[in-house]
C-alpha atoms as a PDB file:
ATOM      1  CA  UNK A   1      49.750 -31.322  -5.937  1.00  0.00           C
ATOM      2  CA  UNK A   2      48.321 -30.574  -2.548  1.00  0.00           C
ATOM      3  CA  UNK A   3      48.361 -26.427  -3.569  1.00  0.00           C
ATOM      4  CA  UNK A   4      47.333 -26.862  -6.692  1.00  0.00           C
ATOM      5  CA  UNK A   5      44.473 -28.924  -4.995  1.00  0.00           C
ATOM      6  CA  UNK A   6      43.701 -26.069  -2.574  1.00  0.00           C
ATOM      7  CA  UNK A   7      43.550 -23.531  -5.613  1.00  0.00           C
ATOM      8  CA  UNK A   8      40.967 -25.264  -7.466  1.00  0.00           C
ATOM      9  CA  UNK A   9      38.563 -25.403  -4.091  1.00  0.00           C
ATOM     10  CA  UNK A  10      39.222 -21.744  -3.895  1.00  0.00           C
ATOM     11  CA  UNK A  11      38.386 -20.778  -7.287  1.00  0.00           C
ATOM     12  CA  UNK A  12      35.469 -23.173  -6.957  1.00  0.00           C
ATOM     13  CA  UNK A  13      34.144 -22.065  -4.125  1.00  0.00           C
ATOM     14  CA  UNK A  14      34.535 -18.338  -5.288  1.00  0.00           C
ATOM     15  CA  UNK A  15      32.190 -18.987  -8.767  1.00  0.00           C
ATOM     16  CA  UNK A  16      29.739 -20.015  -6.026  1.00  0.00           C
ATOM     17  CA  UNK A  17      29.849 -17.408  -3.576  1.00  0.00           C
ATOM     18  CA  UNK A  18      30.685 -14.347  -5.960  1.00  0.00           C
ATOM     19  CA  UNK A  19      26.964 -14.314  -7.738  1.00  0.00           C
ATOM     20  CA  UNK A  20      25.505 -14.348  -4.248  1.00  0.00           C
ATOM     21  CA  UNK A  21      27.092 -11.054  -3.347  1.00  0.00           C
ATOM     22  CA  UNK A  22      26.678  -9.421  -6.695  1.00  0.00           C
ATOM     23  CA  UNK A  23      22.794 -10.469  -5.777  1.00  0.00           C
ATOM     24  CA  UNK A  24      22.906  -8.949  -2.270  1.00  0.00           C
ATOM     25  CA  UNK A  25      24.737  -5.840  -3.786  1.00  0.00           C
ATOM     26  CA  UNK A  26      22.031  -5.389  -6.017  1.00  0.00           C
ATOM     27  CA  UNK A  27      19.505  -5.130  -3.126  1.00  0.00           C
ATOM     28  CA  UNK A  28      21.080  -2.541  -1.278  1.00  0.00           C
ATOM     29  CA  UNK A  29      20.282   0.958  -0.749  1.00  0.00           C
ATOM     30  CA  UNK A  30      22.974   3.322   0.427  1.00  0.00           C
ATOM     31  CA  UNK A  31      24.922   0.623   1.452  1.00  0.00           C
ATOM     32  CA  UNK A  32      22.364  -1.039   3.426  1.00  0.00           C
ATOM     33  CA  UNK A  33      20.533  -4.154   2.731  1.00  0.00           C
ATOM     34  CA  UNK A  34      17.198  -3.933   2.093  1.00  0.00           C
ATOM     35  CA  UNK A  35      15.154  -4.706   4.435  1.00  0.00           C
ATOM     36  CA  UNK A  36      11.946  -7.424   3.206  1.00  0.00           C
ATOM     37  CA  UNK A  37       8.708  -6.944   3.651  1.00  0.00           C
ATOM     38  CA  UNK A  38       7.160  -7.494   6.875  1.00  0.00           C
ATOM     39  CA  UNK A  39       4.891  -9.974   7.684  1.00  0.00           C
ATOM     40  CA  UNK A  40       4.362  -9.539  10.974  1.00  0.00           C
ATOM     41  CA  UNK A  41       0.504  -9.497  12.169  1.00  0.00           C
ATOM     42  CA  UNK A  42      -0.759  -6.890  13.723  1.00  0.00           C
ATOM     43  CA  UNK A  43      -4.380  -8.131  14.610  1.00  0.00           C
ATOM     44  CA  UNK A  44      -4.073 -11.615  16.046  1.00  0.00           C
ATOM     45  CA  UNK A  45      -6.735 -13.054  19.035  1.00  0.00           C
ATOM     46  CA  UNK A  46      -3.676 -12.927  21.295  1.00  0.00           C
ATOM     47  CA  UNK A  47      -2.927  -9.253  20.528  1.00  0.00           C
ATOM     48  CA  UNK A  48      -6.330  -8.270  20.867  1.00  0.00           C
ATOM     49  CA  UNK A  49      -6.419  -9.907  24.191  1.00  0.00           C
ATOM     50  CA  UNK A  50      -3.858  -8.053  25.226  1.00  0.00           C
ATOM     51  CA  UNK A  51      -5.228  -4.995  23.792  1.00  0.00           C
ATOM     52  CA  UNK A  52      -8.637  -5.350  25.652  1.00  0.00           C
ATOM     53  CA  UNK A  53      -6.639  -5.916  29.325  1.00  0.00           C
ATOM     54  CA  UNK A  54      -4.325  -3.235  28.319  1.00  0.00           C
ATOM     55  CA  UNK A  55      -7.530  -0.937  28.375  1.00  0.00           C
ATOM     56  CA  UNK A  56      -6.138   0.616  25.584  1.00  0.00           C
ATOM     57  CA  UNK A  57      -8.817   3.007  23.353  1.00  0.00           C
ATOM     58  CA  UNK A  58      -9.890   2.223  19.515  1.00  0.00           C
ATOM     59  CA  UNK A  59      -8.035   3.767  16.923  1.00  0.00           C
ATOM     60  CA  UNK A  60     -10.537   6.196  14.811  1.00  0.00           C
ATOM     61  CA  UNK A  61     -10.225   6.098  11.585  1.00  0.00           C
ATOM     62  CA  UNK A  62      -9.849   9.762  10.088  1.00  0.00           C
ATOM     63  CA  UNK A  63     -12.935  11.137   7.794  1.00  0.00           C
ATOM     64  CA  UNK A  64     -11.779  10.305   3.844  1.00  0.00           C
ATOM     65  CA  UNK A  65      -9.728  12.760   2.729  1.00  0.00           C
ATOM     66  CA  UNK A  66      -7.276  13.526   0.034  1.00  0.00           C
ATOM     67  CA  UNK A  67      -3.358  13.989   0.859  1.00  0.00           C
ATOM     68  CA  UNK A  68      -2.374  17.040   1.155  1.00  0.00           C
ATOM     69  CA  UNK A  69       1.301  18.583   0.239  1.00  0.00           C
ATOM     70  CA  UNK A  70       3.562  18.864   3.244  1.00  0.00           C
ATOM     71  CA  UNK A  71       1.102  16.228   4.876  1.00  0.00           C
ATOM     72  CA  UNK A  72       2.132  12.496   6.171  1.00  0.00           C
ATOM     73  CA  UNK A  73       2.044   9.935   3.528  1.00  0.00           C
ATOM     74  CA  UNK A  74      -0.391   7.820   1.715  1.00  0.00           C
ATOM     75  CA  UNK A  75       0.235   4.977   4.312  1.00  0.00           C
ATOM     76  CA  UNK A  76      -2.488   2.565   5.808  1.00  0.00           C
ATOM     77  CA  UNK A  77      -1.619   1.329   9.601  1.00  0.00           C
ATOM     78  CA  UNK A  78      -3.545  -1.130  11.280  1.00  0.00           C
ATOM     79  CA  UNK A  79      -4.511  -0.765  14.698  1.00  0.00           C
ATOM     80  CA  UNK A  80      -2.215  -2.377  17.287  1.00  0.00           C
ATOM     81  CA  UNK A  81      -3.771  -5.350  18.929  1.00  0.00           C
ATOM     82  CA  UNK A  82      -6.787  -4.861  16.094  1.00  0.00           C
ATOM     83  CA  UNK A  83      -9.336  -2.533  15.394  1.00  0.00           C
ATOM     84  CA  UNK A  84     -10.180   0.047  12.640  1.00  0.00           C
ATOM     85  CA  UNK A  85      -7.103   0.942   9.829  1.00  0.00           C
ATOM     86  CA  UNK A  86      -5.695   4.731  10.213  1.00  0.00           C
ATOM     87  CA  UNK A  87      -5.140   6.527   6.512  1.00  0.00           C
ATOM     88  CA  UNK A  88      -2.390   8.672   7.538  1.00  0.00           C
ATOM     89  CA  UNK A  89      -2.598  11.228   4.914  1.00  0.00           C
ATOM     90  CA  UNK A  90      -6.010  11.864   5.950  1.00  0.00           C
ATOM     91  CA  UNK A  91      -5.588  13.051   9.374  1.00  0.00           C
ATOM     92  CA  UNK A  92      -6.528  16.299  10.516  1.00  0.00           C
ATOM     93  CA  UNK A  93      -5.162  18.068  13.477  1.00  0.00           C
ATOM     94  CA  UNK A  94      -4.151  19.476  16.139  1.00  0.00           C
ATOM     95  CA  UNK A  95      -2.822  16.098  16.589  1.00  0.00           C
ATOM     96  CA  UNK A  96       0.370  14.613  18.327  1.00  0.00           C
ATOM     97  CA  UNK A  97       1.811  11.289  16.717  1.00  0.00           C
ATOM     98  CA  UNK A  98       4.672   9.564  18.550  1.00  0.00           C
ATOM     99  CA  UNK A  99       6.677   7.141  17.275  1.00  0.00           C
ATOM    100  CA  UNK A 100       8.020   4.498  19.558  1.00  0.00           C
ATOM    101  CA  UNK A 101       8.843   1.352  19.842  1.00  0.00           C
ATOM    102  CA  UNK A 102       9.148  -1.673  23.258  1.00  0.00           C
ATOM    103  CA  UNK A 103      13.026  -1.700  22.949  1.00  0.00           C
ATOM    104  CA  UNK A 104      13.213   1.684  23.016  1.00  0.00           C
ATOM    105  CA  UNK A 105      14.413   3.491  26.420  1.00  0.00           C
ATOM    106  CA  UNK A 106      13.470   6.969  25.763  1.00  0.00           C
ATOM    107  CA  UNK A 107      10.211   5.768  24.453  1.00  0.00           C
ATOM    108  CA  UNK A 108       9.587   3.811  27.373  1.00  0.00           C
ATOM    109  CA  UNK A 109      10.003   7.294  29.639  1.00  0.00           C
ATOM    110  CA  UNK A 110       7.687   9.039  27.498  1.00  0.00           C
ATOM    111  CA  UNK A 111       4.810   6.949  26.897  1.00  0.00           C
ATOM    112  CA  UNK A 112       3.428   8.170  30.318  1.00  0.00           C
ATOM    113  CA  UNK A 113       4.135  11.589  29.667  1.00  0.00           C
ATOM    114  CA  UNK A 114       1.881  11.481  26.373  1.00  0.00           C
ATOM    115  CA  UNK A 115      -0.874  10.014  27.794  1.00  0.00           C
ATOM    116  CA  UNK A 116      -1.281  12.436  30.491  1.00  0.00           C
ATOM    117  CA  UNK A 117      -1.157  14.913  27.811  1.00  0.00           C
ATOM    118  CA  UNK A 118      -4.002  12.758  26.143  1.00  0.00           C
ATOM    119  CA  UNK A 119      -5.773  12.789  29.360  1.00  0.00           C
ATOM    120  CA  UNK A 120      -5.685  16.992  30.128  1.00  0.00           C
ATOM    121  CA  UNK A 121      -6.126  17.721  26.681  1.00  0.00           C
ATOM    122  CA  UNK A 122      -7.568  15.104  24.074  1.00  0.00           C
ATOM    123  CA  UNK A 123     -10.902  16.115  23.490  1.00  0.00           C
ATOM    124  CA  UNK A 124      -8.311  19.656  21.647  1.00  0.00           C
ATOM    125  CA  UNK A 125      -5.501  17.736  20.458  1.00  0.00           C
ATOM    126  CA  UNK A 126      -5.790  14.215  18.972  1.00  0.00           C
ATOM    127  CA  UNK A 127      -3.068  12.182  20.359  1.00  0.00           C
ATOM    128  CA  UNK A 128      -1.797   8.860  17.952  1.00  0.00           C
ATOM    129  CA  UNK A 129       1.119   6.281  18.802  1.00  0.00           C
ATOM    130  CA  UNK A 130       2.834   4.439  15.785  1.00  0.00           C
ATOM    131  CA  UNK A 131       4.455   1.651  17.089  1.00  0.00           C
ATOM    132  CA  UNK A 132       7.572   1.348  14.690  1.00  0.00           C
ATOM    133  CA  UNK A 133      10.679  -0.747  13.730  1.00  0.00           C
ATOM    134  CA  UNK A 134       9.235  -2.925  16.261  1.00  0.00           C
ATOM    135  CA  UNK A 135       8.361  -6.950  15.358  1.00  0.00           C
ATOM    136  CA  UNK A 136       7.296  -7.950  19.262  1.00  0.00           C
ATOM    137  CA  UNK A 137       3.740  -6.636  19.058  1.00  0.00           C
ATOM    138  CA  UNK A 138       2.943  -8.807  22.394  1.00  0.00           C
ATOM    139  CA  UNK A 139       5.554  -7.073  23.899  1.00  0.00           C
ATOM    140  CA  UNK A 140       4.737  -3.534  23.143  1.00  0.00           C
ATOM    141  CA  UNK A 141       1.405  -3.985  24.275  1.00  0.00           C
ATOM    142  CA  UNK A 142       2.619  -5.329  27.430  1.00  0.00           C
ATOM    143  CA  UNK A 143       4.580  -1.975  27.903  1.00  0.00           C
ATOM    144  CA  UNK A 144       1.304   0.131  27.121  1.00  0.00           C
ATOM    145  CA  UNK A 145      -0.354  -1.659  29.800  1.00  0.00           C
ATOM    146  CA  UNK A 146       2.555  -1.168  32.638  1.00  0.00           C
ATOM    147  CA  UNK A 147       2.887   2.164  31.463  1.00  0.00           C
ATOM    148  CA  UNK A 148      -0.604   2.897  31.308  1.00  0.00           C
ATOM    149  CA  UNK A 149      -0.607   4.351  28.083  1.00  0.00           C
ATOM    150  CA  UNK A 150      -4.450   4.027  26.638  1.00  0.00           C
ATOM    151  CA  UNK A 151      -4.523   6.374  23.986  1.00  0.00           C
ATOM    152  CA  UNK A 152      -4.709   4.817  20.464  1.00  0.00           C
ATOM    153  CA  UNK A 153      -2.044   2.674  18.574  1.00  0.00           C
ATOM    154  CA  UNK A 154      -1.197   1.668  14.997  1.00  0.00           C
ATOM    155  CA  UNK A 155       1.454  -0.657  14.490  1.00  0.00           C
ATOM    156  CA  UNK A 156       3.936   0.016  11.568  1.00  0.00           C
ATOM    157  CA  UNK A 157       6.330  -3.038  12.076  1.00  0.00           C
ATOM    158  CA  UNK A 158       7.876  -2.964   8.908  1.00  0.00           C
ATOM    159  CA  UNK A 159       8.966   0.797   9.574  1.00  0.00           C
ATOM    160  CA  UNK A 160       7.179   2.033   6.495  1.00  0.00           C
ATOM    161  CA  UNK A 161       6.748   5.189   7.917  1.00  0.00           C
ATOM    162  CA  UNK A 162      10.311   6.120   8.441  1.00  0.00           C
ATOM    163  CA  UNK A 163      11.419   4.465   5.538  1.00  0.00           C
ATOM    164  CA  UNK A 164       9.350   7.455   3.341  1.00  0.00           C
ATOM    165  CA  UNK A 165      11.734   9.753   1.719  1.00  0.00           C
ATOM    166  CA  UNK A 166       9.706  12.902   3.191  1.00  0.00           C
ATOM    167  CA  UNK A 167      10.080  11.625   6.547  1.00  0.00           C
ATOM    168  CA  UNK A 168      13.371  12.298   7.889  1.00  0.00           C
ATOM    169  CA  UNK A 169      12.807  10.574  11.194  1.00  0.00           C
ATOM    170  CA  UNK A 170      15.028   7.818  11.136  1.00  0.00           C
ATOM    171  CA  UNK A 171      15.694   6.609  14.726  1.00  0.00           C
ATOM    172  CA  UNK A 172      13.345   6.862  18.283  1.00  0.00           C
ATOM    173  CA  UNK A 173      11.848   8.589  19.849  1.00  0.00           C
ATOM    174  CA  UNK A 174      10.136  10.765  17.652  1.00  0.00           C
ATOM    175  CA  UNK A 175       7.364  13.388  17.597  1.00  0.00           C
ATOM    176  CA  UNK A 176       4.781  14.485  15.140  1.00  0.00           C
ATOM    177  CA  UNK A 177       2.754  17.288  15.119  1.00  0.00           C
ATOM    178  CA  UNK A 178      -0.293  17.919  12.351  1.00  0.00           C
ATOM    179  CA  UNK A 179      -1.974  20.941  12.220  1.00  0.00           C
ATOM    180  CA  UNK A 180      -5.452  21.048  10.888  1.00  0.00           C
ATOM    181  CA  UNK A 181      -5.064  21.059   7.304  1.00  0.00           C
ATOM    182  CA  UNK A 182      -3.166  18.312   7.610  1.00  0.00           C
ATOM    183  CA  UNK A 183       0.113  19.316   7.268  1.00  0.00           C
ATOM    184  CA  UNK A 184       3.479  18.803   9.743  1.00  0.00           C
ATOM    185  CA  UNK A 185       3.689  21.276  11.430  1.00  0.00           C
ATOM    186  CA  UNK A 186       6.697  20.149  13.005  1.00  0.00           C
ATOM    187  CA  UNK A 187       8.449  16.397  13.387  1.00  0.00           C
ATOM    188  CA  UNK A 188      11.691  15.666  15.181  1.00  0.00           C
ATOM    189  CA  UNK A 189      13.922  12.910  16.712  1.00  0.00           C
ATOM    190  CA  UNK A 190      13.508  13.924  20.570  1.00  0.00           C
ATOM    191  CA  UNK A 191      12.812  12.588  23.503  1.00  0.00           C
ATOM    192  CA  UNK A 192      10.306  14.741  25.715  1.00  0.00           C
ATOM    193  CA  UNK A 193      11.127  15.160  29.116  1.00  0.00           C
ATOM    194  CA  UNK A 194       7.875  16.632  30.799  1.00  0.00           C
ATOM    195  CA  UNK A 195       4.115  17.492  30.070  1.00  0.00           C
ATOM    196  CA  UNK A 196       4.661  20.991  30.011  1.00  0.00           C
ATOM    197  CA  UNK A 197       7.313  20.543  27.400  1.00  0.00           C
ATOM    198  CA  UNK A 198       4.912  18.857  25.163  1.00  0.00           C
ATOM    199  CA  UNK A 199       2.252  22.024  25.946  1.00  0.00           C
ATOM    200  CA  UNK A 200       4.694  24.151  24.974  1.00  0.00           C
ATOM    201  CA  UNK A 201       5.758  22.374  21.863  1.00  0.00           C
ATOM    202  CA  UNK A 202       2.245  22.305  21.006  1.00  0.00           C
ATOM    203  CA  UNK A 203       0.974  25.885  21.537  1.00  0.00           C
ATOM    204  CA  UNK A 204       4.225  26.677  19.606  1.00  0.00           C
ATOM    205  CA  UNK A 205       3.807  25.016  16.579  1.00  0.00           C
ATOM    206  CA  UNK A 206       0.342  23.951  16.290  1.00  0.00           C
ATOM    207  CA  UNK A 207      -1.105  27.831  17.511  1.00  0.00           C
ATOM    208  CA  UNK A 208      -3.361  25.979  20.493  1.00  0.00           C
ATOM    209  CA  UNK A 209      -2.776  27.408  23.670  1.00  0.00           C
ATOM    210  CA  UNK A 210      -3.442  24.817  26.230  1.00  0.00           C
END
């Protein structure tokens, strides 16, 4: 009695649990759940607080412009800590975009590294952080500020970016370049080690000699 008891909770509890897998199944993508939307908020009065002691500059929304093939992607970021929305697809180089993200070691060493590149040569070459896969905006801005890092930020936390099928990119750091059609020039998971590096890497690809 007591087995046949114990089969009947099984089988029970399987009908239960067996559509709710099939469901999850259903959602998946390569194996992977899919990840939900994000609802994080990217312009609260906290963040811009932070934002404003951070010292951090206003994104600058690119001139209208239609996507171009080989370009980045018809995605819409909002500035970190709030400020003016960045059409990807429409910007223009010589620009540098970095993708990075507060739990992220190498991106931590970096940031610095970027921004003195911003500071020697960013009136030439437009530099752009996309904070990415990241859902503690407070606490990436607090790393901008004790690294020092002012140039501009949007904030893609649902990872929108990397999730594009063009965009190959799929862990941190990693580095952009957009040459002045618009097109990427070059994009790679790497860490940069030095300012000349990033010189280099940009004469290289992007033609500016710096």
């Amino acid at each position: 009695m007591r087995r046949t008891a114990a089969r009947a909770a099984l089988a029970g509890a399987l009908a239960v649990v067996a559509p709710l897998l099939a469901a999850c199944a259903g959602d998946t993508d390569g194996g992977l759940l899919a990840a939900p939307p994000s609802r994080v908020e990217v312009d609260t009065p906290e963040l811009r607080r932070l934002r404003e002691e951070a010292g951090i500059e206003p994104c600058r929304a690119p001139a209208p412009a239609d996507p171009v093939e080989g370009g980045l992607p018809e995605l819409a970021l909002g500035c970190l800590g709030g400020g003016e929305t960045v059409e990807l697809s429409a910007l223009r180089g010589p620009a540098v975009v970095q993708l990075w993200a507060s739990w992220c070691g190498p991106c931590r060493r970096e940031l610095p590294l970027f921004q003195t590149f911003h500071e020697r040569h960013g009136e030439r070459v437009q530099v752009l952080g996309v904070n990415t896969q990241d859902q503690m905006l407070s606490t990436a801005l607090e790393l901008l500020d004790e690294t020092g890092a002012t140039f501009p930020h949007v904030a893609d936390p649902g990872a929108d970016l990397t999730a594009v099928d063009d965009m190959p990119i799929r862990g941190l750091p990693g580095i952009v370049l957009v040459d002045a059609e618009g097109r990427v020039a070059y994009r790679e998971l790497r860490e940069v080690t030095s300012v000349e590096e990033l010189e280099q890497l940009v004469t290289d690809e992007l033609g500016v000699r710096l």
